[in-house]
Every structure is written in C-alpha cells, then in structure tokens.
Protein backbone atom coordinates (compact mmCIF):
# COMPACT_ATOMS: atom_id res chain seq x y z
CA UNK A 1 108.13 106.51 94.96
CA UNK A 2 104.80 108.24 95.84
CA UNK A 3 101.75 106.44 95.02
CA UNK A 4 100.86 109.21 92.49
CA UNK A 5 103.64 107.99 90.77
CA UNK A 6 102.25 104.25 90.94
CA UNK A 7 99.31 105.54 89.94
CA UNK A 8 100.52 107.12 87.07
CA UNK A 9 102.56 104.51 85.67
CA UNK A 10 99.06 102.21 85.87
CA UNK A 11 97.08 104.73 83.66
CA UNK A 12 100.35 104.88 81.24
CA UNK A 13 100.37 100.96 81.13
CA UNK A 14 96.84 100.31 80.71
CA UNK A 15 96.86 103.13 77.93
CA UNK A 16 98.99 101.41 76.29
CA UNK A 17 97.68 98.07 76.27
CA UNK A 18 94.03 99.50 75.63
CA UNK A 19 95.76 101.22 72.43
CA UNK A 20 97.93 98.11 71.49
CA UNK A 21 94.56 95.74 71.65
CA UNK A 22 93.10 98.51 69.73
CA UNK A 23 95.55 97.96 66.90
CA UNK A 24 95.89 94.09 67.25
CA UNK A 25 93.36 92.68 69.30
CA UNK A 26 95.47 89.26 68.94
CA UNK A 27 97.49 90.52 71.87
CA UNK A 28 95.04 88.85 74.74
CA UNK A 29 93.27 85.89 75.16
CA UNK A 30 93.75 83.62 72.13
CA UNK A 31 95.98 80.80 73.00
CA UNK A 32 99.24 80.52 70.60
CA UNK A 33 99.09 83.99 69.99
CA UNK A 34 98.58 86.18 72.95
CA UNK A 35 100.82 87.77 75.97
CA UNK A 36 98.00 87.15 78.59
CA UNK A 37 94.72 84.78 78.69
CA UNK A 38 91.96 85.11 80.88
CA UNK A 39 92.08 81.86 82.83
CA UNK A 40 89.07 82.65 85.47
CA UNK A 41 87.30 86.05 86.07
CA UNK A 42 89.43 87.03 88.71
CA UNK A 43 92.95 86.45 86.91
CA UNK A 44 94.70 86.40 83.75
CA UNK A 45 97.63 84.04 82.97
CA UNK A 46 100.64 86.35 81.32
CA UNK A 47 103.40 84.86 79.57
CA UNK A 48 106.93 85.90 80.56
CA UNK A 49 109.37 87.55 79.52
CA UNK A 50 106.58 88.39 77.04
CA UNK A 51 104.16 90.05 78.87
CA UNK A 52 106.92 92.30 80.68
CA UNK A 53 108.43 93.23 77.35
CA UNK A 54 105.81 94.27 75.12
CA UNK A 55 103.96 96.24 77.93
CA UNK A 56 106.86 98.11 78.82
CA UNK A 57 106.46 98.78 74.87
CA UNK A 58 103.46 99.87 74.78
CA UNK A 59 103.33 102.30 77.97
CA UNK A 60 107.43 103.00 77.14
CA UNK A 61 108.84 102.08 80.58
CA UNK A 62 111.76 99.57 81.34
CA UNK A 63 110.34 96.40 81.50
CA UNK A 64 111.54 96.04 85.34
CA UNK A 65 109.82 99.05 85.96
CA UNK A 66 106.56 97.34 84.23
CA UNK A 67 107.34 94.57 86.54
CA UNK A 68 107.89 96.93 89.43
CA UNK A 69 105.20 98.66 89.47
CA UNK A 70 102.29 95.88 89.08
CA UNK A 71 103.98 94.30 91.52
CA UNK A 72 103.91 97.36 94.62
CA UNK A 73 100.38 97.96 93.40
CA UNK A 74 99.04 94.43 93.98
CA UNK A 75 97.93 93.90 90.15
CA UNK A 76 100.37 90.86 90.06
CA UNK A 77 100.22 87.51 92.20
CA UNK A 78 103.47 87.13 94.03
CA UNK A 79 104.76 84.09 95.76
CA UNK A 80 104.04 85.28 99.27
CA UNK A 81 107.68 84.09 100.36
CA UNK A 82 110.46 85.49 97.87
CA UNK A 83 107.98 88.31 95.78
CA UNK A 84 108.89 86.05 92.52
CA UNK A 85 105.56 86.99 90.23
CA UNK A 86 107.14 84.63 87.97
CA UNK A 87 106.37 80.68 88.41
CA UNK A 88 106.17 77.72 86.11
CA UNK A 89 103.29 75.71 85.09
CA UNK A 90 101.76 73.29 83.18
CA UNK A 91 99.08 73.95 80.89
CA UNK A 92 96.85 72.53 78.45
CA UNK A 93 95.59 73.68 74.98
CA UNK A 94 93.66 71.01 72.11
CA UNK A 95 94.82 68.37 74.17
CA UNK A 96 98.34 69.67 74.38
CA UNK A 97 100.02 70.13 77.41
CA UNK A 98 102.73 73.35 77.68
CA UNK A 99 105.12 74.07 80.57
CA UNK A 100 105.48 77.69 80.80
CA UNK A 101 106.98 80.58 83.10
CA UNK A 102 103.91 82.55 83.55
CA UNK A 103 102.68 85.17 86.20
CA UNK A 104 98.86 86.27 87.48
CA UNK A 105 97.58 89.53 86.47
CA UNK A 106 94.28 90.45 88.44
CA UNK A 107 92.03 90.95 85.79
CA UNK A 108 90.75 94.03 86.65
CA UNK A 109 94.20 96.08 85.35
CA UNK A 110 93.76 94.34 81.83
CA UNK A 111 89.75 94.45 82.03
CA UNK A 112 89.94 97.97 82.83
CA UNK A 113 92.53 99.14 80.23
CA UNK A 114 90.57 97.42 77.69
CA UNK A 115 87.69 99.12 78.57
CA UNK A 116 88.90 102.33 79.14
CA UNK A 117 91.05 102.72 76.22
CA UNK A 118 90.48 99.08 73.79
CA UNK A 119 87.04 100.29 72.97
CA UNK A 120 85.67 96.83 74.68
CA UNK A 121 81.83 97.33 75.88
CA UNK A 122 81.46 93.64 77.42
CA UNK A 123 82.74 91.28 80.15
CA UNK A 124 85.70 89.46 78.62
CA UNK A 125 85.06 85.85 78.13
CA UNK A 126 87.74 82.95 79.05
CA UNK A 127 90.28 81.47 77.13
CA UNK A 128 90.06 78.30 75.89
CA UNK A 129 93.50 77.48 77.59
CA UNK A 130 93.46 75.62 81.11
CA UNK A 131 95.94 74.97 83.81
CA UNK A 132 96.30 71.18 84.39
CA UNK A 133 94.69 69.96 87.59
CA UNK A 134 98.23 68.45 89.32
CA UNK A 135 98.92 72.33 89.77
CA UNK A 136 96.33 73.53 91.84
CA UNK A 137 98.00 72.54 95.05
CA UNK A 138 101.44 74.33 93.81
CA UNK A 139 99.49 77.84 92.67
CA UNK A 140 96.84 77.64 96.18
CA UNK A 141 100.71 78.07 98.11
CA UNK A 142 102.16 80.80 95.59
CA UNK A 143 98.92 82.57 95.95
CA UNK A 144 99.05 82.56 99.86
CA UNK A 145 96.06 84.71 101.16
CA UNK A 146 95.00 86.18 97.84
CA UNK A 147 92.06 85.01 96.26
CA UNK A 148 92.47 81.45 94.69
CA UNK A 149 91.95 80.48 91.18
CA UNK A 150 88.12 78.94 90.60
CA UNK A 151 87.97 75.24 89.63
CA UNK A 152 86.74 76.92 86.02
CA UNK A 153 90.91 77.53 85.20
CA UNK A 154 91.72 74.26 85.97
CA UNK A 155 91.59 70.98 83.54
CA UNK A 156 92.48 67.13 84.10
C-alpha cells in the first residue's frame, strides 16, 4: 500500500473521530466512559478491543485495517519486539485500581482530529486516570526507543 493510501485512511479516521466527539464528546478522556484518555501530552491510553472497534465505526474500515494502519504510520506504540500495540496494565481511578489491555496512541492523531474536525480550540487537558507506578519499568521496554511516558501518567 502506497503511503497516499496511509495517508488517506488517517484523514478518514480522524474525520471520523472529530465527527463522533462532535456528537458525543463522552467518547475521550473521561474515565469509565471513554475509548481513549490522555495519560501525558505526548500519549493517549486506548482501550482495546474498544478503541479498534468503534474507530473502524466511525471512519468505516475493518477494525484490523484501523489497527493496520496506525500501526505502519507510527501513531501507535508497538512493543519493539513482536509489533503487539496491545499490552496489559494496571491502572488507577478514585483509588481503584483496573487491569486493562490497552495500547498508546500518540496524541497528536487524536489531538489533531479533534481539532480539525471536533470543533476543539484548546490543548486537551489530562485525564484524571493514572497508570500505577510498578509499570513504568514494563511500558519504558514496550516503548523501546520511542519517547517515554512523563512521570505526570504515572501514580503510586
């Protein structure tokens, strides 16, 4: 696939997330509700299968094409062995902790989409959700050489 084509798929995911957020901005960043929270300003923390599923919905694609593609265009984290963008974490909310299979989207694809098409005119703040502490070693290996998560994601 050309990266035209990558390129195109982007713009026909992020439209639809910008319109989806448009309609229910409950989508992102409120913990117990959303598909993706903004954990630091680099990344956001997506729930899977969730996340896959309802943004192959919203730009109509397969979600393994959804996968696919934010994968060969670098806007997901991938574990820098096996390509998995899928790992399991802890996490805590209101002093509740969660294990979850989650992946990394680099903020900027969500940022942008909301921007472009949500109608958002500022920086989008961080969740309230946190990933617990005991983690950080796991995630600094699964993110290899990209850009670490900043101590502001992480919580005791």
């Amino acid at each position: 696939m050309s990266l035209q084509d990558y390129k195109d798929r982007i713009d026909r995911l992020q439209k639809g997330l910008g319109k989806a957020f448009t309609e229910n901005p409950f989508i992102l960043n409120i913990p117990g509700k959303s598909i993706a929270l903004k954990v630091d300003p680099y990344y956001y923390v997506a729930f899977e299968p969730a996340f896959s599923e309802n943004l192959s919905r919203f730009g109509v694609m397969l979600p393994k094409n959804v996968r696919d593609t934010l994968v060969r265009t670098g806007n997901l984290v991938t574990d820098h062995e096996t390509r998995n963008p899928i790992i399991k974490i802890r996490m805590k909310w209101n002093d509740r902790s969660y294990a979850m299979n989650v992946c990394f989207v680099e903020s900027g694809f969500i940022d942008q989409a909301l921007k472009i098409y949500g109608g958002v005119k500022e920086e989008v703040g961080l969740s309230e959700i946190r990933i617990l502490e005991s983690e950080r070693e796991r995630l600094e290996e699964f993110f290899g050489e990209r850009t670490l998560l900043k101590s502001v994601a992480f919580v005791e």
